[in-house]
Every structure is written in structure tokens, then in C-alpha cells.
C-alpha atoms as a PDB file:
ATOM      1  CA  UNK A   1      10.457   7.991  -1.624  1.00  0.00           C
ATOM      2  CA  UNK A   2       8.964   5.586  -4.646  1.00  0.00           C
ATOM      3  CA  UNK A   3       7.267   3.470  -1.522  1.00  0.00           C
ATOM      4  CA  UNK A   4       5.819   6.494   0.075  1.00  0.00           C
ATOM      5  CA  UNK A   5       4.565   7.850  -3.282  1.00  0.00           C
ATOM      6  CA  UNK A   6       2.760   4.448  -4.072  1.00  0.00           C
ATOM      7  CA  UNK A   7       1.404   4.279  -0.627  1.00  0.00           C
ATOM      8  CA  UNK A   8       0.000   7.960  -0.746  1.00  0.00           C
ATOM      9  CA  UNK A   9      -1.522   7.340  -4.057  1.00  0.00           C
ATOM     10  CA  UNK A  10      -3.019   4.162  -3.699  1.00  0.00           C
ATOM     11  CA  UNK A  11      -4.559   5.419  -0.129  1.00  0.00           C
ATOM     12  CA  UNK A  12      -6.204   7.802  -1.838  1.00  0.00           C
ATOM     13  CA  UNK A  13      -7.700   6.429  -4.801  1.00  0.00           C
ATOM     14  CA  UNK A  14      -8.913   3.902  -1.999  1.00  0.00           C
ATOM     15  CA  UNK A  15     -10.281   6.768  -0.002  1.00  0.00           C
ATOM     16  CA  UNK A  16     -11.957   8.086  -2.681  1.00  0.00           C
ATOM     17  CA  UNK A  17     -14.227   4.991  -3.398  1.00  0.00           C
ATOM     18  CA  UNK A  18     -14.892   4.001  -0.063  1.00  0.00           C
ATOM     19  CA  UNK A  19     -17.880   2.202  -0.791  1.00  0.00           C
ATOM     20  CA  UNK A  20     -16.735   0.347  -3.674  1.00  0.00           C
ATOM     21  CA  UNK A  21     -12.832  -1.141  -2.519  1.00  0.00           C
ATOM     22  CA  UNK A  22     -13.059  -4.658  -0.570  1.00  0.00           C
ATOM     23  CA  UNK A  23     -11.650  -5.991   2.063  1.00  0.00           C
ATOM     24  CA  UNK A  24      -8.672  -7.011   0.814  1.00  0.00           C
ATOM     25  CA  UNK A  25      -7.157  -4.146  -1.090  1.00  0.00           C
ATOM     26  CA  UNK A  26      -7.895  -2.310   2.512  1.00  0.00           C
ATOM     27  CA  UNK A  27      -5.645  -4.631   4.138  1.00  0.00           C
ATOM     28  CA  UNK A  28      -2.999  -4.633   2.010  1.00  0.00           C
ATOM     29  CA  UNK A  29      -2.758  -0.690   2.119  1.00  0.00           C
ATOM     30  CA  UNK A  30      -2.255  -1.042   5.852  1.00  0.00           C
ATOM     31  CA  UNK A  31       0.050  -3.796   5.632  1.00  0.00           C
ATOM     32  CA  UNK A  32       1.900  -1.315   3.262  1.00  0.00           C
ATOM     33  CA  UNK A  33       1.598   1.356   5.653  1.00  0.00           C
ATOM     34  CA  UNK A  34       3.110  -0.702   8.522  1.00  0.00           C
ATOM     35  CA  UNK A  35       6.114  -1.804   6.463  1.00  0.00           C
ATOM     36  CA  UNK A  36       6.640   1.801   5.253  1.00  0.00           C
ATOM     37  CA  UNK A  37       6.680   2.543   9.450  1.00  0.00           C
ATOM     38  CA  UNK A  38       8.873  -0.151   9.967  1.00  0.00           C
ATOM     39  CA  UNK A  39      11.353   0.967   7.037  1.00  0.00           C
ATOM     40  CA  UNK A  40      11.474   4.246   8.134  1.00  0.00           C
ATOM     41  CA  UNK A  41      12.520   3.186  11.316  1.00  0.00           C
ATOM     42  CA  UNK A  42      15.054   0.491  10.798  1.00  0.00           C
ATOM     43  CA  UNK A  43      18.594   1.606  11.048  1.00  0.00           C
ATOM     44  CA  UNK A  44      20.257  -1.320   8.975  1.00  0.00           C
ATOM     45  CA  UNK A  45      19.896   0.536   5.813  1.00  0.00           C
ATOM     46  CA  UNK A  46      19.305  -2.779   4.069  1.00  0.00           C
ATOM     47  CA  UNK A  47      16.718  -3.721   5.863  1.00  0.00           C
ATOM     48  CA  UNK A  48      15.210  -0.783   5.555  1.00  0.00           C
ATOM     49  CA  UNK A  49      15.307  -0.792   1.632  1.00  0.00           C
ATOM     50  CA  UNK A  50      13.716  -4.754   1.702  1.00  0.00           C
ATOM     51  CA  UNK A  51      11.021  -3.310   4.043  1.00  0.00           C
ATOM     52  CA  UNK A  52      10.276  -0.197   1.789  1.00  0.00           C
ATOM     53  CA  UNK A  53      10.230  -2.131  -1.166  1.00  0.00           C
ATOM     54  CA  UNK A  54       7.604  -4.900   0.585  1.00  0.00           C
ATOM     55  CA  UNK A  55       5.821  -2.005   1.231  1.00  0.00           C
ATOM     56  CA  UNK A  56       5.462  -0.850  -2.149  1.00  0.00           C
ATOM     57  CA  UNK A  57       4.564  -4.155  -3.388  1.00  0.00           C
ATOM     58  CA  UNK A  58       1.733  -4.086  -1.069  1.00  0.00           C
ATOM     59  CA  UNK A  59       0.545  -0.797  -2.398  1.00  0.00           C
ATOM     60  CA  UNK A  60       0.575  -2.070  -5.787  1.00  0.00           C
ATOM     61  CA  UNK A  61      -1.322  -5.021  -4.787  1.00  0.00           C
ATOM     62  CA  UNK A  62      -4.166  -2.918  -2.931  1.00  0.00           C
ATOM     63  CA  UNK A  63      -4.217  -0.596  -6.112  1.00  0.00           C
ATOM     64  CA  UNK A  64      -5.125  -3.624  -8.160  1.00  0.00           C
ATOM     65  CA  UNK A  65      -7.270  -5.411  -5.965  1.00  0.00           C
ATOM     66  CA  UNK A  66      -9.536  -1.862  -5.519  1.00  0.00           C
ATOM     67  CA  UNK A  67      -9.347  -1.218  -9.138  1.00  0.00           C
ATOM     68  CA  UNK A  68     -10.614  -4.985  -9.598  1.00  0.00           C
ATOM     69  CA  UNK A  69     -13.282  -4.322  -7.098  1.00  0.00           C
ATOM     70  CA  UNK A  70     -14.772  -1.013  -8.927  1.00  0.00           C
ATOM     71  CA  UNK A  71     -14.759  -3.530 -12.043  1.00  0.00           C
ATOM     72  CA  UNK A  72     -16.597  -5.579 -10.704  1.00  0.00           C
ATOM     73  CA  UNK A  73     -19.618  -3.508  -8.606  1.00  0.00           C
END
């Protein structure tokens, strides 16, 4: 649920600010969205909780990098 939420935020502040957000915060948010794909359909429920958290890392990452880029422009 917390790596969904991230994701879901994050994709829309990106959204939001097309224009603005590089290359690399858009990357990571679809890295993040894979993961969260892949967690959701993993049945070892380990696995499934690394892959949901990598996932939210990855969010957090993009949310940084896109905040950095409307810093910067």
C-alpha cells in the first residue's frame, strides 16, 4: 500500500509539470511502476515485499530528481 501511494503521488506531481521534470526522474517512476507490477505479482511473499519496497525507493528518487529539476528551470 505505502509503495503504491508513493508511486501514485509522485506520478502525479510528475504529470503535472510535464514540461519541467527530466529525463531521469521519468525513468525512475517507470522503473517504480514495473517493480510495483512485478510485486504485485510475485507469489513468494518476500519477494514481493523486497520488490515493493525497490519500488518505493524509486518513487522517492523520481520525486527528488523532478523536484530538483523545477529548481533548477
Amino acid at each position: 500500500v505505502q509503495a503504491r501511494s508513493q508511486l501514485v503521488t509522485t506520478r502525479d506531481f510528475i504529470a503535472g509539470r510535464r514540461g519541467g521534470v527530466g529525463v531521469a526522474a521519468r525513468t525512475r517512476i517507470t522503473e517504480a511502476e514495473r517493480l510495483l507490477a512485478l510485486a504485485e505479482a510475485e507469489s513468494d511473499p518476500v519477494a514481493a515485499l523486497d520488490l515493493a519496497r525497490s519500488s518505493a525507493t524509486h518513487s522517492r528518487d523520481a520525486d527528488a530528481l523532478a523536484r530538483y529539476d523545477l529548481l533548477r528551470a
